[in-house]
Protein backbone atom coordinates (compact mmCIF):
# COMPACT_ATOMS: atom_id res chain seq x y z
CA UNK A 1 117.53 137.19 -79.73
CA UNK A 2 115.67 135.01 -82.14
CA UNK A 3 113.79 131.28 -81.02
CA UNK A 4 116.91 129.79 -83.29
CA UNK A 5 119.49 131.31 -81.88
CA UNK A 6 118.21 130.84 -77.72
CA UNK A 7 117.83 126.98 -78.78
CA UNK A 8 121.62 127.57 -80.30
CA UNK A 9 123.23 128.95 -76.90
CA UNK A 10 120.75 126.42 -75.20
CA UNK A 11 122.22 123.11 -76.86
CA UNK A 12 126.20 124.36 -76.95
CA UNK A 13 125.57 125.39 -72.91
CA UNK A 14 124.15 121.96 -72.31
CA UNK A 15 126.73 120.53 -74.33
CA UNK A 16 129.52 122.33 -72.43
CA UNK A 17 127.50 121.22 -68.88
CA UNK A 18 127.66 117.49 -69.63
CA UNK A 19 131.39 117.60 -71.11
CA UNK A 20 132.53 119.00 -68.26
CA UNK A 21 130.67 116.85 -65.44
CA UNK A 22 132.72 114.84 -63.19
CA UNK A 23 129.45 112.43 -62.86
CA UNK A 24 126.37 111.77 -65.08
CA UNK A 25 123.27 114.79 -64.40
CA UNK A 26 120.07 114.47 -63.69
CA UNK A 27 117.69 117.40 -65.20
CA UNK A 28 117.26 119.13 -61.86
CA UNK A 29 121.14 119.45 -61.86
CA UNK A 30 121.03 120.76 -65.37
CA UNK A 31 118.67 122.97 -64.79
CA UNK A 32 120.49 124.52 -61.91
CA UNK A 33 123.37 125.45 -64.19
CA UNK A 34 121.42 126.61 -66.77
CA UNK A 35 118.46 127.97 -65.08
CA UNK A 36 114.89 127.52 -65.40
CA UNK A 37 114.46 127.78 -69.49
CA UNK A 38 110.95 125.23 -70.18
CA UNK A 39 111.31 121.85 -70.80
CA UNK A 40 115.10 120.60 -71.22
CA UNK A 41 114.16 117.14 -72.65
CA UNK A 42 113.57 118.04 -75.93
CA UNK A 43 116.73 119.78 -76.33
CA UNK A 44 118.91 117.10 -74.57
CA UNK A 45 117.00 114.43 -77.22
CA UNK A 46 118.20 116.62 -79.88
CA UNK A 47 122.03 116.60 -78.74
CA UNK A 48 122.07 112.47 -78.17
CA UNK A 49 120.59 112.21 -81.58
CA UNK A 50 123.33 114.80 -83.35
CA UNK A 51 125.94 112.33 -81.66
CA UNK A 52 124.63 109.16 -82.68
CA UNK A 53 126.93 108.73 -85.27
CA UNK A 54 129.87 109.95 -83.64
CA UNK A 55 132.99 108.57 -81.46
CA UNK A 56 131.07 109.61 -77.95
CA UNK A 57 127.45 109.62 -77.67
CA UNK A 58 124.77 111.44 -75.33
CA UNK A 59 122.76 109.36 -73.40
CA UNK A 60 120.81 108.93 -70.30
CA UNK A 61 121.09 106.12 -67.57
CA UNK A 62 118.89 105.98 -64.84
CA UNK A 63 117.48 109.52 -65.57
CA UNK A 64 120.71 110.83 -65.34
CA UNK A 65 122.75 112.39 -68.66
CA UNK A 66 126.46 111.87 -69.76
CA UNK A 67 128.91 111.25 -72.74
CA UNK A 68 130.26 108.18 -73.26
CA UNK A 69 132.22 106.58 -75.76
CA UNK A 70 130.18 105.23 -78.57
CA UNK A 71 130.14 101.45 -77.93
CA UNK A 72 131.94 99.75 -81.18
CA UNK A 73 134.60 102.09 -80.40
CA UNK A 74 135.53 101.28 -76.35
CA UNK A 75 138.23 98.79 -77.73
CA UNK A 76 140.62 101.33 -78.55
CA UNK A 77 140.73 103.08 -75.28
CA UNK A 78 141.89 99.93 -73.60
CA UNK A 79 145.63 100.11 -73.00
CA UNK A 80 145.14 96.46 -71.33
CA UNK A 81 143.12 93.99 -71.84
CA UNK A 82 140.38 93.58 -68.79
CA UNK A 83 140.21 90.81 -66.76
CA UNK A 84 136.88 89.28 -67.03
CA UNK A 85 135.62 87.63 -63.95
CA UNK A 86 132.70 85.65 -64.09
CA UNK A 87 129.81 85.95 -62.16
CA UNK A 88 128.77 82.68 -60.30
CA UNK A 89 125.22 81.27 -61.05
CA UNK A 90 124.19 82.65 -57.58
CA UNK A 91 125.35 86.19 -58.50
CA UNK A 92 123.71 86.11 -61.81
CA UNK A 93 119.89 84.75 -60.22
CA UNK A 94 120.49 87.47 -56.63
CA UNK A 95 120.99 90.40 -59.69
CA UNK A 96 118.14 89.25 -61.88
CA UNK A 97 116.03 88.96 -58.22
CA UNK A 98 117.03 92.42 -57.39
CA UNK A 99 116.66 93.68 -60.72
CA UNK A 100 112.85 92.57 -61.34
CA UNK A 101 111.58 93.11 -57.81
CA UNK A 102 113.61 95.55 -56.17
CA UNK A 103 114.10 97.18 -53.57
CA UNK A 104 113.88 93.32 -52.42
CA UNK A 105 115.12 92.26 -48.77
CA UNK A 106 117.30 89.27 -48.50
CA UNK A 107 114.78 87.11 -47.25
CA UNK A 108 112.62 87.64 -50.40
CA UNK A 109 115.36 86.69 -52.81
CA UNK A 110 115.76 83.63 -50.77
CA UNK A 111 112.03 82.86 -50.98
CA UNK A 112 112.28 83.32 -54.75
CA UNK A 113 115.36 81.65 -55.52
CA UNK A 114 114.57 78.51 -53.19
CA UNK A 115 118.33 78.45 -51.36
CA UNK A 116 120.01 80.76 -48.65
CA UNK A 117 121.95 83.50 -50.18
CA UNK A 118 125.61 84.61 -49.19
CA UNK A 119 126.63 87.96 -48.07
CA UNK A 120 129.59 87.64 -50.13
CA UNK A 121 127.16 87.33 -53.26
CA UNK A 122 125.99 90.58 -52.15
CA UNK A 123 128.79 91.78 -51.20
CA UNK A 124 130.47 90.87 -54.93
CA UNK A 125 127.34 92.29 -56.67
CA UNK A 126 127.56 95.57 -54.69
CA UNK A 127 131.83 95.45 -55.43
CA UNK A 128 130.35 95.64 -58.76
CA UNK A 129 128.44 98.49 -58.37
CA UNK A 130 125.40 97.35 -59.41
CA UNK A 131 123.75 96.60 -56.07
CA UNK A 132 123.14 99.26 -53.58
CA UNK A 133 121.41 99.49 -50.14
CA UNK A 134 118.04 100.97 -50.59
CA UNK A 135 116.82 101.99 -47.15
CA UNK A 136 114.71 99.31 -44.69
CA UNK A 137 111.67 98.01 -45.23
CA UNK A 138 109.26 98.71 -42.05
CA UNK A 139 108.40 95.40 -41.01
CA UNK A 140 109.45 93.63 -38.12
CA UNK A 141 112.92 93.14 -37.87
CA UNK A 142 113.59 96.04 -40.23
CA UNK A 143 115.44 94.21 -43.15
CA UNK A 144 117.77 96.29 -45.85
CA UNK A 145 116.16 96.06 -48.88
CA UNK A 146 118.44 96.19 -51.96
CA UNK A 147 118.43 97.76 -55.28
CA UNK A 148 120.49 98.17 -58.46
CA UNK A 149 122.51 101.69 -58.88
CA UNK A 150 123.06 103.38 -62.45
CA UNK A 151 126.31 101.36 -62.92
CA UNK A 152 123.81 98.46 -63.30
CA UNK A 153 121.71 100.34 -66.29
CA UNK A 154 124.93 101.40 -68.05
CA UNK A 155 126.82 98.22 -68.07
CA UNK A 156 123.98 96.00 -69.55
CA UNK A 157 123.04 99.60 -72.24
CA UNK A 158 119.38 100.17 -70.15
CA UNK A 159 117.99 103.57 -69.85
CA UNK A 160 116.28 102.20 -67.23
CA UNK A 161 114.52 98.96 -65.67
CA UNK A 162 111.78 99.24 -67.94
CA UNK A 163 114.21 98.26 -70.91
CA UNK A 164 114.30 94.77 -68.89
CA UNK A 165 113.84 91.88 -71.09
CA UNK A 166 109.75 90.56 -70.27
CA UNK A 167 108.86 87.24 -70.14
CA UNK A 168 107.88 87.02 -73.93
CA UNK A 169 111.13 88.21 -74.56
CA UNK A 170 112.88 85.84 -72.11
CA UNK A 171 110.46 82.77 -73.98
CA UNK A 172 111.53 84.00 -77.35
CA UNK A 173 115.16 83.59 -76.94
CA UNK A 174 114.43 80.19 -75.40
CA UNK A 175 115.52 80.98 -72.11
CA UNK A 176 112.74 79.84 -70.33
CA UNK A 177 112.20 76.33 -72.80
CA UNK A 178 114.45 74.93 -71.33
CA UNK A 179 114.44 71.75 -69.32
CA UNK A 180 116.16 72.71 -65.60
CA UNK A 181 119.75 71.08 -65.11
CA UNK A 182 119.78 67.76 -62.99
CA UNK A 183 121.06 68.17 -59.50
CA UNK A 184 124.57 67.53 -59.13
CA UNK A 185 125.57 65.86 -56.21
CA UNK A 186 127.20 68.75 -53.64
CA UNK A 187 129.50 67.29 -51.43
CA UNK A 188 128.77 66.74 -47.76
CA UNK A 189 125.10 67.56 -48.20
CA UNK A 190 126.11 71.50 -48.64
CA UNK A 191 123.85 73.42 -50.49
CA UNK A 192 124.33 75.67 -53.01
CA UNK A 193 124.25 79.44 -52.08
């Protein structure tokens, strides 16, 4: 067999792999369907970039590979329309606290946001999907830490973390100009969670 066509039964088996997958793969689980054949990445590059153009797309989330529908074309798959529900201003800051610093503990996104958090903020972020337990952190006390799961990376379109907007980023969209709200008056003396 020639170098072209091993790369040819190479890209059409990994082709056939991720098509049929139940779940997105990471390399090691490619690799045990296909075997040991050098370095995969290369290969799997060459696939997402043939499907670019086209109705699904090859991509990778969280170091894992799948096919998904190509984004501008999701719409006509929907046989009803989605309900979108809001996340609350506490939802949004715990996932952005989780998201930069994790695996956080609950006390440390309390530290950094300033206010108590809710286990049902949690508990609506994890709902999601994109919050997951992440082991305990061996300090006293032994507090879950948290992180975000691949659901996370593939609803906001991040390969991974690192795709993040940084603080020049977060400056140049004027996110971070901008003068903090005034305190509205919570009734009773609550505080916000």
């Amino acid at each position: 067999m020639t170098d072209e066509t091993v790369d040819f039964v190479l890209t059409r088996a990994l082709e056939a792999i991720l098509f049929a997958a139940d779940a997105p793969l990471s390399l090691t689980e490619i690799t045990r369907h296909v075997g040991e054949r050098g370095d995969l990445l290369p290969t799997l590059r060459a696939l997402a970039t043939s499907y670019e153009p086209r109705g699904i797309n090859l991509v990778e989330r969280g170091g894992k590979w799948q096919f998904q529908t190509a984004p501008d074309l999701g719409h006509f798959l929907r046989t009803s329309r989605e309900t979108v529900k809001k996340l609350s201003r506490a939802g949004v800051e715990t996932l952005a606290v989780i998201a930069y610093h994790e695996p956080v503990t609950r006390p440390e996104i309390e530290e950094i946001r300033g206010v108590a958090v809710s286990g049902g903020t949690i508990d609506v972020l994890m709902e999601a999907g994109w919050v997951r337990p992440a082991g305990r952190r061996e300090t006293p006390g032994r507090p879950l830490q948290y992180a975000t799961t691949p659901e996370f990376l593939a609803h906001f379109n991040l390969t991974s973390r690192r795709d993040l907007p940084g603080m020049a980023d977060l400056k140049a969209a004027g996110l971070l100009d901008r003068e903090p709200p005034r305190e509205l008056p919570l009734p009773l003396g609550g505080r916000e969670e």
